[in-house]
Protein backbone atom coordinates (compact mmCIF):
# COMPACT_ATOMS: atom_id res chain seq x y z
CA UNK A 1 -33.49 -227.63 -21.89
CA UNK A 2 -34.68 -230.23 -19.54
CA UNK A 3 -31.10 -229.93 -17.61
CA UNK A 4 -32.21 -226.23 -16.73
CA UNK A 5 -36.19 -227.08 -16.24
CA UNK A 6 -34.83 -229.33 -13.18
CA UNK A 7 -32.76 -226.72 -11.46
CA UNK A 8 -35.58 -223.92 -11.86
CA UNK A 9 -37.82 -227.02 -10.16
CA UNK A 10 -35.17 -228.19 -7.55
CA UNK A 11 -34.94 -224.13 -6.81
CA UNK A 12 -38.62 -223.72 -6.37
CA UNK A 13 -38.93 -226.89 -4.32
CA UNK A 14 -36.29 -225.35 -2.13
CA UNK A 15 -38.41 -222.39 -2.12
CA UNK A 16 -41.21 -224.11 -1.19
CA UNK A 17 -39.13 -225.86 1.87
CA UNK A 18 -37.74 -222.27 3.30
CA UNK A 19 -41.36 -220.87 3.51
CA UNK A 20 -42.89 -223.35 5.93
CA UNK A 21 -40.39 -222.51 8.65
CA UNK A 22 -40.58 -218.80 8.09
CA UNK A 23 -44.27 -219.04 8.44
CA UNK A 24 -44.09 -221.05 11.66
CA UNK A 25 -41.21 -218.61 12.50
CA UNK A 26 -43.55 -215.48 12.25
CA UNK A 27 -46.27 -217.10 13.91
CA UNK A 28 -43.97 -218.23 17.17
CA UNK A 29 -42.37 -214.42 16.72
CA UNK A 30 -46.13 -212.92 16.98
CA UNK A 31 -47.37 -214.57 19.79
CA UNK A 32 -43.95 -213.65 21.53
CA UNK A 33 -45.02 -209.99 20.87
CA UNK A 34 -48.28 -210.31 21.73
CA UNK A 35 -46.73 -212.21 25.42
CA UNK A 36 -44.32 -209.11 25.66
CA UNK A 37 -46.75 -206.00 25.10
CA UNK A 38 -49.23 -208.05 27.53
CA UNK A 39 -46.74 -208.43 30.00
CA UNK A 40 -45.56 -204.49 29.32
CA UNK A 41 -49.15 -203.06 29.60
CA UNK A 42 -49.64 -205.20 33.08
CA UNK A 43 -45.91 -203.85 34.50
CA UNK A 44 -47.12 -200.47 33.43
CA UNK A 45 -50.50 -200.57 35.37
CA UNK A 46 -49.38 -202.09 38.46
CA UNK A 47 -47.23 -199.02 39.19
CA UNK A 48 -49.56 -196.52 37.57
CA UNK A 49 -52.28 -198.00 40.05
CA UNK A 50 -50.38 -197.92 42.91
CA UNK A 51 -49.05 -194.24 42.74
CA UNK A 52 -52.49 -193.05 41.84
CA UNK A 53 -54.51 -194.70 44.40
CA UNK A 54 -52.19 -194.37 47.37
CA UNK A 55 -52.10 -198.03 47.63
CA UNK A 56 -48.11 -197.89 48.74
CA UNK A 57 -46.63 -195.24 50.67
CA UNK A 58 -42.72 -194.37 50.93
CA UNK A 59 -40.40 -197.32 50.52
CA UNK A 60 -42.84 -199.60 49.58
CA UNK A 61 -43.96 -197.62 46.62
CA UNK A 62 -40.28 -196.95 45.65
CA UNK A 63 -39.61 -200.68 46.04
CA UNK A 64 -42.85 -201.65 43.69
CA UNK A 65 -41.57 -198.81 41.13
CA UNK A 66 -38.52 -200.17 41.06
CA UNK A 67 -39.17 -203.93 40.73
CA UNK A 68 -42.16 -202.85 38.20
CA UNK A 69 -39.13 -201.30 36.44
CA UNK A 70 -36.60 -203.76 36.42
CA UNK A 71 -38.84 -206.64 35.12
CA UNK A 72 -40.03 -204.23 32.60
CA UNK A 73 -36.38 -203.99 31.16
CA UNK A 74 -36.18 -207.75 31.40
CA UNK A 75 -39.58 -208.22 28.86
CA UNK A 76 -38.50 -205.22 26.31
CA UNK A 77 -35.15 -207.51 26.27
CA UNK A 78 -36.43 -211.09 26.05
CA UNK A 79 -39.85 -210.23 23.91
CA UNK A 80 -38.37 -207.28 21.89
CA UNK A 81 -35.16 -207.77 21.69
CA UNK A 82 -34.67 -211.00 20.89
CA UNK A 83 -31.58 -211.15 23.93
CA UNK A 84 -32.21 -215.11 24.12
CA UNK A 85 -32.41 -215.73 20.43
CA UNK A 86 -29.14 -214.89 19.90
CA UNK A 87 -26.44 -217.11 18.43
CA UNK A 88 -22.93 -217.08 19.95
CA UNK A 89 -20.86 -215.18 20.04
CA UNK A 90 -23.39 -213.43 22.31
CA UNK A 91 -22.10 -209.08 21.14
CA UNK A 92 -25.71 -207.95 22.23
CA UNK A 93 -25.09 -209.68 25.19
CA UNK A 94 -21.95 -208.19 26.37
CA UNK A 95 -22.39 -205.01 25.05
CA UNK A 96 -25.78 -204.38 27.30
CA UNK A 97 -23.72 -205.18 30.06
CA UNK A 98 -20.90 -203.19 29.29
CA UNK A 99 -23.41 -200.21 29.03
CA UNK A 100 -25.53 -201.30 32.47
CA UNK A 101 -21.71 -201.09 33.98
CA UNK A 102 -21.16 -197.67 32.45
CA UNK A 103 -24.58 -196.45 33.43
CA UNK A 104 -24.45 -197.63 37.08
CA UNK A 105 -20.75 -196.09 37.10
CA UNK A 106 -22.13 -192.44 35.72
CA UNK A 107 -25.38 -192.55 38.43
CA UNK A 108 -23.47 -194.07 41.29
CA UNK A 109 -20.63 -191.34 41.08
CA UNK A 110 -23.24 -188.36 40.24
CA UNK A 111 -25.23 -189.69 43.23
CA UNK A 112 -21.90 -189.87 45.25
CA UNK A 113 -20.41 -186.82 44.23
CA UNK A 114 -24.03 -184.84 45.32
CA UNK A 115 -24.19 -186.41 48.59
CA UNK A 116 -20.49 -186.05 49.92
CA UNK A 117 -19.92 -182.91 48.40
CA UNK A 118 -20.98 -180.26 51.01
CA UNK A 119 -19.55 -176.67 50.54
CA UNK A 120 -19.08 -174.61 54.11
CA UNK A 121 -18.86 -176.88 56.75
């Protein structure tokens, strides 16, 4: 009887030991949320402001859309996504690039294929 009283306590000091870290763990992961949707709300705005107060005209506009859009894509994957989290082998990793290839493939040729495809001249 006392043989199996010391492995439920060796158990529940092990127990004990594993909920520290996940504590501290959800903690760190909160603020990291709270540092991404910050950081989303602010890359939202800047566009939204500039667009709707004619702040930016033409390429300039484009150019703050674009970088406001980029660096959003970079906080959904770092804050949301964990992306630098992640233990090797790094699948997430590769496999977002394998689809940024695909995508920029697909919208380069569509673009391509619209521009340098002129009927009747």
């Amino acid at each position: 009887m006392a043989h199996g009283s010391q492995n439920t306590h060796g158990s529940h000091g092990h127990g004990h030991g594993h909920h520290g870290p996940e504590g501290a763990h959800t903690h760190g992961a909160l603020k990291q949320y709270v540092i991404g949707f910050v950081l989303s709300i602010i890359l939202t705005i800047i566009p939204l402001m500039v667009v709707m107060n004619d702040l930016l005209e033409g390429t300039a506009a484009i150019v703050v859309l674009l970088v406001a859009a980029v660096l959003q894509f970079a906080v959904q994957l770092l804050f949301f996504m964990h992306l630098r989290e992640e233990e090797k082998p790094r699948y997430n990793l590769m496999t977002l690039v394998f689809g940024l290839v695909i995508l920029i493939t697909i919208v380069g040729g569509s673009i391509w294929i619209m521009a340098y495809n002129v009927v009747g001249s």
